[in-house]
C-alpha atoms as a PDB file:
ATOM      1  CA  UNK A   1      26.784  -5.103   8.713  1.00  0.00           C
ATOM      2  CA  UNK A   2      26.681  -5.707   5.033  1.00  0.00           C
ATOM      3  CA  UNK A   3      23.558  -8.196   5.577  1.00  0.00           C
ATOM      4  CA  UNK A   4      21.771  -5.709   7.665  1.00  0.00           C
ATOM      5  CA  UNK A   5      22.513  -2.937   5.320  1.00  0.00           C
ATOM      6  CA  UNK A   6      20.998  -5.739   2.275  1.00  0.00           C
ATOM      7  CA  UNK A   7      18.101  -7.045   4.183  1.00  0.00           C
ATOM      8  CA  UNK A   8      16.706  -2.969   4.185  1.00  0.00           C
ATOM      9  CA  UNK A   9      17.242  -2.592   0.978  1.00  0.00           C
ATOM     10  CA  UNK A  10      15.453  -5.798   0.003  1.00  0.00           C
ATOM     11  CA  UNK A  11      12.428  -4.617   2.506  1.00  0.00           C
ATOM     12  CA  UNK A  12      12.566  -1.516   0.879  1.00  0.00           C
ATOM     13  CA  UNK A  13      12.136  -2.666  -3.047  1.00  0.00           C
ATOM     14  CA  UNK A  14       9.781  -5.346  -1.863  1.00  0.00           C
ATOM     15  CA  UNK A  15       7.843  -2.627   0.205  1.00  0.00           C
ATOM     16  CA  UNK A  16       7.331  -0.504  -3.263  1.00  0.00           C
ATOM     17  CA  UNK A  17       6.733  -3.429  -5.491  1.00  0.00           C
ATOM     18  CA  UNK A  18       3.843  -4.727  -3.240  1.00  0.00           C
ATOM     19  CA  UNK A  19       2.702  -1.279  -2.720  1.00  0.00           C
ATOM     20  CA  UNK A  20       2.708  -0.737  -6.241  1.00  0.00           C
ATOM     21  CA  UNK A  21       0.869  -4.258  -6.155  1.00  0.00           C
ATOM     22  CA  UNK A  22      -1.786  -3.117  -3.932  1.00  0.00           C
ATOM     23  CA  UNK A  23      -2.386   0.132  -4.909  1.00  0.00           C
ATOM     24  CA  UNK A  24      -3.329  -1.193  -8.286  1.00  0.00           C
ATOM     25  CA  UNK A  25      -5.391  -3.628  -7.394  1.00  0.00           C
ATOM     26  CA  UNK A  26      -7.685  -1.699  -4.528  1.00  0.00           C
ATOM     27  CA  UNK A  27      -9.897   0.763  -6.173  1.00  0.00           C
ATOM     28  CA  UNK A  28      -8.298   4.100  -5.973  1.00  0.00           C
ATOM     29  CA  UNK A  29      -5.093   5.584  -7.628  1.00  0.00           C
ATOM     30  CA  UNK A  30      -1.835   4.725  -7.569  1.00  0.00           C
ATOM     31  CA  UNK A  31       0.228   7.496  -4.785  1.00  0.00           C
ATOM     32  CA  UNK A  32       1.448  10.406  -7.177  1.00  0.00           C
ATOM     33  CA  UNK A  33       4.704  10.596  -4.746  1.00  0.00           C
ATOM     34  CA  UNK A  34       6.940   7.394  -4.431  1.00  0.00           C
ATOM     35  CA  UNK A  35       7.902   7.727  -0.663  1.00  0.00           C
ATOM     36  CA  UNK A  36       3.994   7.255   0.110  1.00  0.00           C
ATOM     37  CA  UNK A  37       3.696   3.974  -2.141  1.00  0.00           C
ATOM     38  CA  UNK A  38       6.589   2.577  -0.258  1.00  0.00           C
ATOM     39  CA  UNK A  39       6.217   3.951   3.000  1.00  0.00           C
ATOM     40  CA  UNK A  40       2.716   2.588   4.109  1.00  0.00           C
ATOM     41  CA  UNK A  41       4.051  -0.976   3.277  1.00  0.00           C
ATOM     42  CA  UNK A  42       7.048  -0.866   4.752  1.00  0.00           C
ATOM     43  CA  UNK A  43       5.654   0.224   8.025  1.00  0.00           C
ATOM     44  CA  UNK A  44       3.140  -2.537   7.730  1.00  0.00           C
ATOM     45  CA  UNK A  45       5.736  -5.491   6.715  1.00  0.00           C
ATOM     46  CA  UNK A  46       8.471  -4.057   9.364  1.00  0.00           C
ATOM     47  CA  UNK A  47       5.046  -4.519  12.003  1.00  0.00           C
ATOM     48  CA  UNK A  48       3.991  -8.036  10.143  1.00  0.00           C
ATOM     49  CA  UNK A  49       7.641  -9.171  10.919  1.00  0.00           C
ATOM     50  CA  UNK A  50       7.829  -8.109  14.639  1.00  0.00           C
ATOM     51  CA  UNK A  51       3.828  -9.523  15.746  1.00  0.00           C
ATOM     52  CA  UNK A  52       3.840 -12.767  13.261  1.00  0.00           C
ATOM     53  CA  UNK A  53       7.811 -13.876  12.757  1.00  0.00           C
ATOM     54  CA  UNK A  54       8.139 -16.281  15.430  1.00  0.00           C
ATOM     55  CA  UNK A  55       4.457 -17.777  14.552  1.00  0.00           C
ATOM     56  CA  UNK A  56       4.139 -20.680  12.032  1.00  0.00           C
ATOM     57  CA  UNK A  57       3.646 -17.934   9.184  1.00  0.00           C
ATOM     58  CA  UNK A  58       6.256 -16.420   9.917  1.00  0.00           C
ATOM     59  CA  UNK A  59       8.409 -19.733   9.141  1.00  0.00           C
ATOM     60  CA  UNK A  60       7.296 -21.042   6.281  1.00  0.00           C
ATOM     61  CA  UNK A  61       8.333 -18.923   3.095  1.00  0.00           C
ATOM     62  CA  UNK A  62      11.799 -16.811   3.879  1.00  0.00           C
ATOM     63  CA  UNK A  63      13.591 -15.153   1.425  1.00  0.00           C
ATOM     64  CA  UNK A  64      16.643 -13.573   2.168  1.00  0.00           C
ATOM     65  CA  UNK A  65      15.701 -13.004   5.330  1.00  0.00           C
ATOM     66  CA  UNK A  66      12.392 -11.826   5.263  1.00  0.00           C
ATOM     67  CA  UNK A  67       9.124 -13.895   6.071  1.00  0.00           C
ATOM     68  CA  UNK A  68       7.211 -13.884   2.567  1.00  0.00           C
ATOM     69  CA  UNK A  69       3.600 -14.800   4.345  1.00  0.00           C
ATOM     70  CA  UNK A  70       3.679 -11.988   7.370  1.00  0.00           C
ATOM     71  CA  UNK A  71       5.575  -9.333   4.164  1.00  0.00           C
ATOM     72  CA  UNK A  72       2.002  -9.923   2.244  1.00  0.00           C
ATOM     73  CA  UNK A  73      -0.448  -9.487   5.302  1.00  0.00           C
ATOM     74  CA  UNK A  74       1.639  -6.229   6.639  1.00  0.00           C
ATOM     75  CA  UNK A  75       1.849  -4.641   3.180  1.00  0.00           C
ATOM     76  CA  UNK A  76      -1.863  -5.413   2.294  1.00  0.00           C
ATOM     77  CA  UNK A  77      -3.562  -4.495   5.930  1.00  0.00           C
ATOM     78  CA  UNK A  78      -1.054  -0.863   5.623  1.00  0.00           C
ATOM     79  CA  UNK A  79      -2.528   0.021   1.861  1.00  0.00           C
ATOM     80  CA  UNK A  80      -5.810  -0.335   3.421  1.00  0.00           C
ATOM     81  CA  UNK A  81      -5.087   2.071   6.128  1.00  0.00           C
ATOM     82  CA  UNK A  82      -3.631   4.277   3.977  1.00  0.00           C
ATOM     83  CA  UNK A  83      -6.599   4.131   1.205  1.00  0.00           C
ATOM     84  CA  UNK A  84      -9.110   4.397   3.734  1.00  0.00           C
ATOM     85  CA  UNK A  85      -7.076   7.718   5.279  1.00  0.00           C
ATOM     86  CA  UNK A  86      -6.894   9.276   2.393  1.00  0.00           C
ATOM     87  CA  UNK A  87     -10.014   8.685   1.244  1.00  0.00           C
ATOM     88  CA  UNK A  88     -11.808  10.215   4.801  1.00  0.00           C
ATOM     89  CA  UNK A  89      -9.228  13.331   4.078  1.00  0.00           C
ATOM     90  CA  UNK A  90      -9.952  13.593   0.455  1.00  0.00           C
ATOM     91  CA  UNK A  91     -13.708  12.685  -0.213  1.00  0.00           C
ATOM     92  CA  UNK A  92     -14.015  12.015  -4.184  1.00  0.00           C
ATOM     93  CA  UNK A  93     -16.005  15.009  -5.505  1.00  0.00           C
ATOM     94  CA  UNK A  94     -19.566  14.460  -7.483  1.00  0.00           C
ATOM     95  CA  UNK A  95     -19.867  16.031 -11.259  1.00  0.00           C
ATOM     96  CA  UNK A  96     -22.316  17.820 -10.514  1.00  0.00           C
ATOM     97  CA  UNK A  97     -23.827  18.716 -14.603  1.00  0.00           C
ATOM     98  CA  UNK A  98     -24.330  21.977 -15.444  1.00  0.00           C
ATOM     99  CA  UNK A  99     -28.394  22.258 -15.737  1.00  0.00           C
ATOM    100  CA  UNK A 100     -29.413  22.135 -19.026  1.00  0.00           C
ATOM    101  CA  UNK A 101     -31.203  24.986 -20.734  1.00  0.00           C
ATOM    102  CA  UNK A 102     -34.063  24.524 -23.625  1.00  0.00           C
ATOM    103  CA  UNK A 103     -33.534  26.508 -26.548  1.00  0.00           C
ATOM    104  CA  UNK A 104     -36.641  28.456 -27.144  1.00  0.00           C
ATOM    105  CA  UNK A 105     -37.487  29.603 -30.541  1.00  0.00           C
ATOM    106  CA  UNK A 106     -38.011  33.116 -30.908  1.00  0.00           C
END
């Protein structure tokens, strides 16, 4: 029970730490709430692990339990979703400039 209990928790920090990762490097902003930086990778790594574990990837890098290869693929492919999503839902707004008036000597 104790390893179960440690392999989640190591998912978990490496969930945020790639999140923070990829949220950095994709153009966009870094999730004001720390649930959704974590939460989009860990879906994707916990998906990466079940579809690509038992595949050569899946077998060559392990740490502590936890396939490094299919961890980077699952965390990068979820960021994606998760920037594209929010960036359908929350279209970045145009400056529009205030139009400029002449000064007109009197």
């Amino acid at each position: 029970m104790t390893m179960d209990f440690g392999t989640f928790l190591l998912m978990l920090a490496l969930s945020y730490a790639s999140g923070v990762l990829w949220y950095d490097l994709l153009p966009g902003k870094l999730a004001v709430r720390p649930w959704r930086v974590a939460a989009y990778p860990f879906l994707g790594i916990f998906v990466a692990e079940t579809l690509l574990g038992g595949t050569i990837l899946g077998s060559v890098l392990n740490f502590g339990g936890i396939q490094l290869i299919p961890m980077a693929i699952g965390s990068l492919v979820a960021v994606i979703i998760d920037w594209i999503i929010f960036s359908l839902r929350n279209p970045a707004t145009v400056a529009q400039y205030e139009p400029r008036v002449e000064a007109h000597p009197a």
